[in-house]
Protein backbone atom coordinates (compact mmCIF):
# COMPACT_ATOMS: atom_id res chain seq x y z
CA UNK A 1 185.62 -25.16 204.65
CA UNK A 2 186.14 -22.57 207.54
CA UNK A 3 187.74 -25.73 209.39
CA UNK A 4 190.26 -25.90 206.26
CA UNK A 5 190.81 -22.19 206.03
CA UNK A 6 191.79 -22.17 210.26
CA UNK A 7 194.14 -25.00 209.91
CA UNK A 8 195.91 -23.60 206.73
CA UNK A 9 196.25 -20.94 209.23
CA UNK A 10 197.63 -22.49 211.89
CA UNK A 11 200.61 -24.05 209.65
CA UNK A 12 201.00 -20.81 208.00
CA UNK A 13 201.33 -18.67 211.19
CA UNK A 14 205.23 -19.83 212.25
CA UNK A 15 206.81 -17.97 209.28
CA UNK A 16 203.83 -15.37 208.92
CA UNK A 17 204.74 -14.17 212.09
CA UNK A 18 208.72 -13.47 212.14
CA UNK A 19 209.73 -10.51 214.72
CA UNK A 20 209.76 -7.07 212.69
CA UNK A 21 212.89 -6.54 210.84
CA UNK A 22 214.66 -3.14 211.64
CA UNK A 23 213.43 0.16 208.79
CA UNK A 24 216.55 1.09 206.58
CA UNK A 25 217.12 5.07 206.54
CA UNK A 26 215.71 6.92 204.28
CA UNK A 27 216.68 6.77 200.56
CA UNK A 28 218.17 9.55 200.37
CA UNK A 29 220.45 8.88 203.23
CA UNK A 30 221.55 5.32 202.38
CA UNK A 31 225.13 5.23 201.11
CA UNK A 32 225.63 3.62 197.40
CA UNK A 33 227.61 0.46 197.36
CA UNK A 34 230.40 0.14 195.08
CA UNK A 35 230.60 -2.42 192.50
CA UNK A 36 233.49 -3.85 194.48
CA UNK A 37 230.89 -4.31 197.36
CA UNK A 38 228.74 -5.53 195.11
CA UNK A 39 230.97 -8.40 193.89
CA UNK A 40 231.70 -9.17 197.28
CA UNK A 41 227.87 -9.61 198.28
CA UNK A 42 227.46 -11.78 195.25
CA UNK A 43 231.05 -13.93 196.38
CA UNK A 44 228.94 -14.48 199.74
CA UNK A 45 226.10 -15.38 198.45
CA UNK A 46 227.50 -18.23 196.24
CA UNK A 47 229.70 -19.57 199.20
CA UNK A 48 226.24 -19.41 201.09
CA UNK A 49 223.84 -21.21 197.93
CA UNK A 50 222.95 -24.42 200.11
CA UNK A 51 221.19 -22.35 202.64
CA UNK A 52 219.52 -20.00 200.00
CA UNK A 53 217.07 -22.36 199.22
CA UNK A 54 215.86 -22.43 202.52
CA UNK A 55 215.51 -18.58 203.23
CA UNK A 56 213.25 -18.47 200.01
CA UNK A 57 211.00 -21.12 201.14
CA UNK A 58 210.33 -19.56 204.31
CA UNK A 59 210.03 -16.16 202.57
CA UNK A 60 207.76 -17.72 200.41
CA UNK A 61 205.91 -19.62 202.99
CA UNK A 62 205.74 -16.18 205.42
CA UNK A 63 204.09 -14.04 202.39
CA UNK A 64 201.89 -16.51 201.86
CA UNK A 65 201.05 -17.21 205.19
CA UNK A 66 200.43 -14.11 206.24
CA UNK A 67 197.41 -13.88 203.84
CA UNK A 68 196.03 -17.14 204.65
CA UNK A 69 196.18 -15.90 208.26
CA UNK A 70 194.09 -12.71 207.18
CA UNK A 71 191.75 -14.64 205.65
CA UNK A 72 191.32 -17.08 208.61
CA UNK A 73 190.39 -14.18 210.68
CA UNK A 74 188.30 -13.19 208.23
CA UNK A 75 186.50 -16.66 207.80
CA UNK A 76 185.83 -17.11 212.09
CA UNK A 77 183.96 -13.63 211.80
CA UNK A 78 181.33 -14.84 208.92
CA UNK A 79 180.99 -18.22 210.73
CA UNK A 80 180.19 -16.32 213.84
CA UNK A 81 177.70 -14.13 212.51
CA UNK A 82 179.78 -11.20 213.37
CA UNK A 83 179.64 -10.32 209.50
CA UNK A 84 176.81 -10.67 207.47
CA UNK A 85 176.76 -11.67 203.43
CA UNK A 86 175.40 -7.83 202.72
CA UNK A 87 178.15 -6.53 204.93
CA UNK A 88 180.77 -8.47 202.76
CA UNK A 89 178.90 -7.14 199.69
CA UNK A 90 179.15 -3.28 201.29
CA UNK A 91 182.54 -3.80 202.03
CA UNK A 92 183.53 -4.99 198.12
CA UNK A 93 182.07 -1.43 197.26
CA UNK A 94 184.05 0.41 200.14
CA UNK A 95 187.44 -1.63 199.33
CA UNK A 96 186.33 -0.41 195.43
CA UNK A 97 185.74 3.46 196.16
CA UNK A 98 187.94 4.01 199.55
CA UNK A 99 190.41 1.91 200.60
CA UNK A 100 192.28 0.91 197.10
CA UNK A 101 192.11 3.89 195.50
CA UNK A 102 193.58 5.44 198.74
CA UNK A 103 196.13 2.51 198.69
CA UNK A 104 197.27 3.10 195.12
CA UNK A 105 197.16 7.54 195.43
CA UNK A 106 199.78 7.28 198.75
CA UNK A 107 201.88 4.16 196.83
CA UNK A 108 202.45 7.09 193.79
CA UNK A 109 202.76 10.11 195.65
CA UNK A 110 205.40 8.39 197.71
CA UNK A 111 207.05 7.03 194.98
CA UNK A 112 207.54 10.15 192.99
CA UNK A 113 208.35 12.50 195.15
CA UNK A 114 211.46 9.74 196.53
CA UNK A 115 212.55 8.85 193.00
CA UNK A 116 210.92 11.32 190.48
CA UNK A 117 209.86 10.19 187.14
CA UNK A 118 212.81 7.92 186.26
CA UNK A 119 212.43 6.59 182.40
CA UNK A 120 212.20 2.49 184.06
CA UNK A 121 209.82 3.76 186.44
CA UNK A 122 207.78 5.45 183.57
CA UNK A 123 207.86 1.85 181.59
CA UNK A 124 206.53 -0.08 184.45
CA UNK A 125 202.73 0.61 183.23
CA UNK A 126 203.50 -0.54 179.85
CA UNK A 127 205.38 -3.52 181.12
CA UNK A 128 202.39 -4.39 182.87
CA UNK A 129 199.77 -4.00 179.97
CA UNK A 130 202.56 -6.24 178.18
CA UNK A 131 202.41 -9.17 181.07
CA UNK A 132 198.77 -9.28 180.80
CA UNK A 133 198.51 -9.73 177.28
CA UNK A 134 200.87 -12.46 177.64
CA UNK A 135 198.49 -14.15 180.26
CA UNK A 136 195.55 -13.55 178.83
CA UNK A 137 196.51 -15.17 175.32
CA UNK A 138 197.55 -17.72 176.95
CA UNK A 139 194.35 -18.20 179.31
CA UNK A 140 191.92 -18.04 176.29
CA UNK A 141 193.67 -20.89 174.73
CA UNK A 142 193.88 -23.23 177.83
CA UNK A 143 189.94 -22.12 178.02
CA UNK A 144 188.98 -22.51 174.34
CA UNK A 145 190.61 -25.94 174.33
CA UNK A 146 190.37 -27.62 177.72
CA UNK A 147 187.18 -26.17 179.21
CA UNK A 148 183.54 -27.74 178.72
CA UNK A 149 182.14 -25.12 176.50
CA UNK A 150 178.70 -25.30 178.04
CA UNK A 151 180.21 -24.04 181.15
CA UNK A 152 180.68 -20.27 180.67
CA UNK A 153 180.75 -19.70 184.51
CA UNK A 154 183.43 -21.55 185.00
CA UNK A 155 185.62 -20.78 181.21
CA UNK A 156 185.46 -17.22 182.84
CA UNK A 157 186.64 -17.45 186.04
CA UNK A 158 189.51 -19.03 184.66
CA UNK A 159 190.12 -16.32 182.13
CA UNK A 160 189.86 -13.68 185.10
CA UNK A 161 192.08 -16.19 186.44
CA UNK A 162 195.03 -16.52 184.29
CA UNK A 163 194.95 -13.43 183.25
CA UNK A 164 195.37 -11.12 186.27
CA UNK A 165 198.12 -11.91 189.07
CA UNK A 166 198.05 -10.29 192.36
CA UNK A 167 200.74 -7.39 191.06
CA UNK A 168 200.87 -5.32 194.76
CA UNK A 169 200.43 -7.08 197.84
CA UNK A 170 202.14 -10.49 197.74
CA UNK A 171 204.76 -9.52 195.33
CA UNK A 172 205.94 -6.83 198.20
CA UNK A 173 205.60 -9.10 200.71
CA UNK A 174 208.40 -11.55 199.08
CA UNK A 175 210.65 -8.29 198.70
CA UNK A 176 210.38 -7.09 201.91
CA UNK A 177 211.30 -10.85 203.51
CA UNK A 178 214.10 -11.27 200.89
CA UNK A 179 215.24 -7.95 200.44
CA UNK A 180 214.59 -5.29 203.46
CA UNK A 181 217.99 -6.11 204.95
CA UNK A 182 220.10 -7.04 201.64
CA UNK A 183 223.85 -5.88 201.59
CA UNK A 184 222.62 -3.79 198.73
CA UNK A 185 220.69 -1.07 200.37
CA UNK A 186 219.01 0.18 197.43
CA UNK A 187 217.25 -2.98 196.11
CA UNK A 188 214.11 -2.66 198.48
CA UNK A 189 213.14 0.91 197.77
CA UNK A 190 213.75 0.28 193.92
CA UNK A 191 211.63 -3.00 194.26
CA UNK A 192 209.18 -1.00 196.00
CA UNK A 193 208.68 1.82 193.53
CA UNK A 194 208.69 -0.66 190.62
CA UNK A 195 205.28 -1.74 191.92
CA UNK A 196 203.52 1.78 192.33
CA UNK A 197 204.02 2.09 188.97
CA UNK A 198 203.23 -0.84 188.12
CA UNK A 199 200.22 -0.95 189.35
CA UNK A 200 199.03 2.16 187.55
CA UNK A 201 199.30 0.31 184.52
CA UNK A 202 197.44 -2.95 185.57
CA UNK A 203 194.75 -1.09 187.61
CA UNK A 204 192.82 0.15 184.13
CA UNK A 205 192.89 -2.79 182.39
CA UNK A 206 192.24 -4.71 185.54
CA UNK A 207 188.88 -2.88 186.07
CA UNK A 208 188.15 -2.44 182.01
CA UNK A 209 189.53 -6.27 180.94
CA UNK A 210 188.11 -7.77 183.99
CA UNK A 211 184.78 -6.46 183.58
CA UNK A 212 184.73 -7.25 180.09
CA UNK A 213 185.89 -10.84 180.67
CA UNK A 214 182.73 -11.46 182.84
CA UNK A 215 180.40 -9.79 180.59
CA UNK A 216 181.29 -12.66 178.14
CA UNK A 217 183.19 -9.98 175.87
CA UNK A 218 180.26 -7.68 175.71
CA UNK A 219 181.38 -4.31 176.65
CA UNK A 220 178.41 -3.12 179.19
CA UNK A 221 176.42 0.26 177.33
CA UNK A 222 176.77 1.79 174.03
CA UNK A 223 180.35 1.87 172.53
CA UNK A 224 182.22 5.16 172.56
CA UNK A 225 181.39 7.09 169.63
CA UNK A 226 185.30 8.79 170.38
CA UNK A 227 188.64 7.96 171.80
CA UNK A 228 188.45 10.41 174.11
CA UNK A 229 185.02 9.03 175.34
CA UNK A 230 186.96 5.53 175.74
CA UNK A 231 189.34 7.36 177.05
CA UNK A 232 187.50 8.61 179.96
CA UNK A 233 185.71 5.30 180.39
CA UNK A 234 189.20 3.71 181.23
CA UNK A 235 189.71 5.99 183.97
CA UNK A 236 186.49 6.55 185.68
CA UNK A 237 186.41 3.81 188.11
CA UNK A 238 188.28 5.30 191.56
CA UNK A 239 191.61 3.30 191.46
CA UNK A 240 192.27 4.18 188.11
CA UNK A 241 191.15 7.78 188.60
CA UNK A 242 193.60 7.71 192.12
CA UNK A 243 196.67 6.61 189.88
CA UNK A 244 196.36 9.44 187.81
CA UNK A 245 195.81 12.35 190.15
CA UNK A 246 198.21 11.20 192.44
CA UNK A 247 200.42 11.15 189.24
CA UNK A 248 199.13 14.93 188.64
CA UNK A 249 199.98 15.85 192.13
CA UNK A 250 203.20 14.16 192.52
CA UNK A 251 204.99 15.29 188.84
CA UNK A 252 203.66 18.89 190.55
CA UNK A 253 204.72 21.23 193.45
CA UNK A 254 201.37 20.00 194.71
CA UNK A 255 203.53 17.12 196.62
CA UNK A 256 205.57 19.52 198.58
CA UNK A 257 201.61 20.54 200.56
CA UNK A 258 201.87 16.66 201.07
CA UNK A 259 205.06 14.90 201.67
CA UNK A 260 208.11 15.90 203.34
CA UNK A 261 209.43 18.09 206.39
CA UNK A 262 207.17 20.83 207.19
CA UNK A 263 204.29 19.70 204.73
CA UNK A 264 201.37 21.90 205.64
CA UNK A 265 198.91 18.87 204.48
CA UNK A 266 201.06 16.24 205.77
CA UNK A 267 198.42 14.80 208.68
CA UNK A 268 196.03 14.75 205.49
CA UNK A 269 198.38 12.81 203.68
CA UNK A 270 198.89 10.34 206.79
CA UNK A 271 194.89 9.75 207.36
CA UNK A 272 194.82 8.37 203.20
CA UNK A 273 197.98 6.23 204.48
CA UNK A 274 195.40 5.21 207.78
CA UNK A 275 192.76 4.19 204.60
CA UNK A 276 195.75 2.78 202.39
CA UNK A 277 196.60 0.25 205.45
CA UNK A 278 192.74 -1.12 205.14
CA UNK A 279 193.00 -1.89 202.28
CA UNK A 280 194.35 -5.43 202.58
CA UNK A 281 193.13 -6.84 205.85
CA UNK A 282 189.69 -5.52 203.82
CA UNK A 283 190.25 -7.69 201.01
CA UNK A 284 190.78 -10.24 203.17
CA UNK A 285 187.81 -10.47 204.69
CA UNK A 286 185.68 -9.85 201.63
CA UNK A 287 187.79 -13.41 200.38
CA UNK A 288 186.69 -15.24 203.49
CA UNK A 289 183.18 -13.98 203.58
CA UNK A 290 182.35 -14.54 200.27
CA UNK A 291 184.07 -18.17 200.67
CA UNK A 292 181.88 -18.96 204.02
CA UNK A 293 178.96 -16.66 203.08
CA UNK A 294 178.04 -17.65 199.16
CA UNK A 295 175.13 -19.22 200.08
CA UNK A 296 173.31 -22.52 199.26
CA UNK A 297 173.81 -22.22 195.87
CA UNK A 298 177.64 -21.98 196.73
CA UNK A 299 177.58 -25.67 197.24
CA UNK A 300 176.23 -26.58 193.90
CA UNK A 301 177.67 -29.64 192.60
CA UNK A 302 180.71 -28.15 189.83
CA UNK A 303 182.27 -31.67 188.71
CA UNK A 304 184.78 -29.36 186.51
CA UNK A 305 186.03 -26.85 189.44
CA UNK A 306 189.18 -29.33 190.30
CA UNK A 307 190.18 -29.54 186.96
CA UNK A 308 189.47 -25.86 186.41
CA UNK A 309 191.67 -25.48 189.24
CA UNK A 310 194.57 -27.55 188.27
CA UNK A 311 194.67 -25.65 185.15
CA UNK A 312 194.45 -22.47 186.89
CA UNK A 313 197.72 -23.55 189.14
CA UNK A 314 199.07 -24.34 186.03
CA UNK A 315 198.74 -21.39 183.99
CA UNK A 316 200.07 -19.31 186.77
CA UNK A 317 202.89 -21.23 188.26
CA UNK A 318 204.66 -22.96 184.94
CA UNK A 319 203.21 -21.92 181.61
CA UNK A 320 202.88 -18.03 181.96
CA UNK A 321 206.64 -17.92 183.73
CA UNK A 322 207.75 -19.54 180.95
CA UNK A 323 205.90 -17.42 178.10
CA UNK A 324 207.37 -14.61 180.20
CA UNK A 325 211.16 -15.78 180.54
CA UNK A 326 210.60 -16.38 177.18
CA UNK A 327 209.26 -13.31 176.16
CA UNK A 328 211.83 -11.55 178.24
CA UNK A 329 214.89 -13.12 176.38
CA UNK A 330 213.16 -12.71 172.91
CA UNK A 331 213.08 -9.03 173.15
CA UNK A 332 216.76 -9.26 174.86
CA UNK A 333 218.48 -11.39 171.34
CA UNK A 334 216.60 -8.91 169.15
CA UNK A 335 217.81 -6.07 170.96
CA UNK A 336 215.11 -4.52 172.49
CA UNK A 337 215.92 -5.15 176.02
CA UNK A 338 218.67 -5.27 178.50
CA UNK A 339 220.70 -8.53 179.18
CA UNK A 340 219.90 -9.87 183.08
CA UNK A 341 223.62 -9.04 183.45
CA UNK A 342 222.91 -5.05 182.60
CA UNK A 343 219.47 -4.63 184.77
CA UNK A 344 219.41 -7.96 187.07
CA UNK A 345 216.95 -6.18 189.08
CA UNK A 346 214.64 -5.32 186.02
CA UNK A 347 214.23 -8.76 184.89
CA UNK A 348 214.27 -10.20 188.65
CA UNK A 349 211.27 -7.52 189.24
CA UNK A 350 209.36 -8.45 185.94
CA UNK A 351 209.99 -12.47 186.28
CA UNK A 352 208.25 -12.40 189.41
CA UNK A 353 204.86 -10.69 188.22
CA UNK A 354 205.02 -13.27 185.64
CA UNK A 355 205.06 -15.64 188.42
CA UNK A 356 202.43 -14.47 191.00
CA UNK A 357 198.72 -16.23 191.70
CA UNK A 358 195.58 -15.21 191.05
CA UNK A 359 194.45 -11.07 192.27
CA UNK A 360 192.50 -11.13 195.55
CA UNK A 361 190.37 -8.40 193.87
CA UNK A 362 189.14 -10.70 191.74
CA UNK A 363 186.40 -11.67 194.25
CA UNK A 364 185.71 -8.50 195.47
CA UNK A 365 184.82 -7.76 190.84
CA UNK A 366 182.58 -10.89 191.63
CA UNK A 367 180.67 -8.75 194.80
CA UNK A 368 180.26 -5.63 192.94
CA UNK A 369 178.29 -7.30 190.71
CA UNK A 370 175.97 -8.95 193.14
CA UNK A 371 177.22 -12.31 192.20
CA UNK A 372 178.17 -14.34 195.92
CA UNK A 373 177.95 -17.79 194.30
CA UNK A 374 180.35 -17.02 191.71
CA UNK A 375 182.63 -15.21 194.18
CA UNK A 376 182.24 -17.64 197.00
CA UNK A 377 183.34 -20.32 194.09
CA UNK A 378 186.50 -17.88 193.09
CA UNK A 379 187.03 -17.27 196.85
CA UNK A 380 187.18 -21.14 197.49
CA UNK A 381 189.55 -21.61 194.07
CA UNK A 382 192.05 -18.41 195.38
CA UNK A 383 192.61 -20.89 198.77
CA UNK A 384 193.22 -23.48 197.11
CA UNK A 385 195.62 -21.78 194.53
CA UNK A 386 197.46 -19.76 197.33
CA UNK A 387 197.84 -23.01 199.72
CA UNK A 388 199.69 -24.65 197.21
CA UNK A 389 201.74 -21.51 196.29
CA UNK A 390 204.51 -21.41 198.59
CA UNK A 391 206.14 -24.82 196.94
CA UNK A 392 206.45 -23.09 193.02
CA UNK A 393 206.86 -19.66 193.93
CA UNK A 394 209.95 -20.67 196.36
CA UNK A 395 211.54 -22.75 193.18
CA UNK A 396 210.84 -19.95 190.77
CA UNK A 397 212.33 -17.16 193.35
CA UNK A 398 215.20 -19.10 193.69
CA UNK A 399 215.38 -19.74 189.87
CA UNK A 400 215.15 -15.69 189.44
CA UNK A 401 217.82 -14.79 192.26
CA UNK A 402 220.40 -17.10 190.67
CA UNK A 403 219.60 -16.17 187.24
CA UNK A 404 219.88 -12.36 187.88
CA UNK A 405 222.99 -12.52 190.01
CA UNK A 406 220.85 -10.84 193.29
């Protein structure tokens, strides 16, 4: 398997590894474009549609590449003995308590203090809490009707599965290879704050859901006797908890001791961002170690796994697009939300969560619990998920950016 995982590498490594692309200005110094500019980018970009095609594929092979290279790295350590399976199990709890919730508190903070709390900025939690409902009715039923009941291991890791895409780290990889030097300025940044916030809506139901999906529904301890109990249940876990303050702190003149020319607690603020960085090279390596370090039992003979698979792939890459283009232009006909035409980069932004694999994180849920066959099993179905990603994901992108007019 770590021979695989190196040679997935290798082909992945020619886009992953594109010279870095010059930083815009600052928001606040970028000059609008006019909707005459606008109709001139979009004029270009339909004399220019053969060769579209192309730039998404190698955006979409790059992203993906670039994680498959992480995890490579990641892989050769564990099969040198440089990293041990209780060091990947250490560093599950470290990504868990340090490095995400660090990752998600600068993402806000950031976010706020560029944009402030715009109303479609303040939706992006509940459109999240919307997309995984979608998924994860539409998970149980694949489950319930085309997994062996008598394997609960492996009906669950496709609920966990389907259910929860990687909303963060992928999804801003695609908009920084597609987007960073657009003639429109302002669609990076706006991409980019779309996901803070959106991520402080899947990050509690991630931790709550998630756990309660492998618990086989059974909500660990006694149930709250009050909402305000299950109330503080949702956010005790640290990313959950980081969303929030850093929500406190940023909707506050608290931000000013943080961000921003002269900020008296600004090298405090940049040593998070040092922990924020970690977090995804971290992941990483918790992926490959739990892949190359699961153990004997890891091995186990799991006739259904390919299958499970193959469903997985296509929950995530055809049936829960669908449900959510569907969903999308349900709510649009009734009213209740803008036409692509109105907010192209709304529905562009929400089409591709709809559209992304499998969370990373879900492996490091499987380490917290002190499970390593399990997650060296999900660890071995994430490669094979994201290895076959960059095909679908390029045909959906490219669906979306015609579609929306970007």
């Amino acid at each position: 398997m770590a021979r695989f995982v190196v040679a997935a590498a290798v082909l992945a490594s020619s886009a992953a590894f594109q010279p870095a692309r010059p930083r815009l200005a600052p928001p606040m110094q970028r000059r609008s474009v006019t909707d005459r500019q606008r109709s001139l980018c979009r004029l270009r970009a339909g004399a220019a549609a053969p060769a579209a095609g192309s730039v998404v594929f190698r955006a979409a092979v790059g992203a993906v590449g670039q994680l498959v290279v992480t995890t490579a790295v990641g892989a050769l350590t564990v099969k040198k003995g440089v990293v041990t399976p209780d060091q990947i199990t250490a560093l599950a709890r470290v990504i868990y308590n340090l490095f995400l919730p660090c990752f998600l508190f600068c993402s806000v903070v950031k976010t706020v203090t560029t944009y402030g709390l715009e109303p479609t900025l303040l939706l992006m939690p509940v459109f999240a809490a919307a997309q995984i409902v979608v998924a994860h009715v539409a998970s149980r039923l694949v489950a319930s009707v085309a997994v062996d009941p008598t394997d609960e291991d492996g009906a669950k890791q496709l609920l966990l599965s389907g259910t929860f895409n990687n909303p963060g780290v992928l999804p801003l990889l695609f908009f920084d290879a597609l987007f960073r030097n657009h003639a429109d300025p302002a669609l990076y940044p706006r991409l980019v704050a779309s996901t803070s916030f959106y991520l402080m809506g899947f990050t509690p139901l991630y931790w709550s859901l998630g756990n309660r999906i492998l618990d086989g529904g059974d909500a660990a301890g006694a149930k709250p006797s009050s909402l305000a109990e299950a109330a503080a249940r949702v956010a005790r876990p640290p990313p959950v908890l980081a969303s929030l303050v850093a929500l406190g702190v940023a909707a506050t003149p608290l931000a000013t001791l943080l961000v921003g020319d002269g900020a008296p607690l600004a090298t405090a603020f940049r040593a998070l961002e040092r922990f924020a960085g970690a977090y995804l090279p971290s992941a990483s390596l918790v992926l490959a170690g739990s892949l190359i370090s699961g153990g004997p039992a890891a091995e186990d003979a799991d006739a259904g796994f390919p299958r499970r698979v193959a469903l997985i792939c296509l929950l995530k890459y055809a049936a829960i697009p669908a449900l959510g283009f569907a969903s999308l232009a349900g709510l649009e006909a009734v009213g209740l939300f803008p036409s692509a035409k109105a907010r192209p980069l709304l529905w562009f932004f929400l089409l591709t969560q709809f559209a992304m694999p499998p969370a990373q994180n879900t492996v490091v849920m499987y380490q917290l619990r002190d499970a390593p066959r399990l997650a060296a099993k999900q660890a071995k179905a994430l490669l094979v998920i994201y290895a076959v990603a960059a095909v679908p994901l390029s045909f959906l992108f490219q669906l979306y950016l015609t579609y929306c007019g970007l």
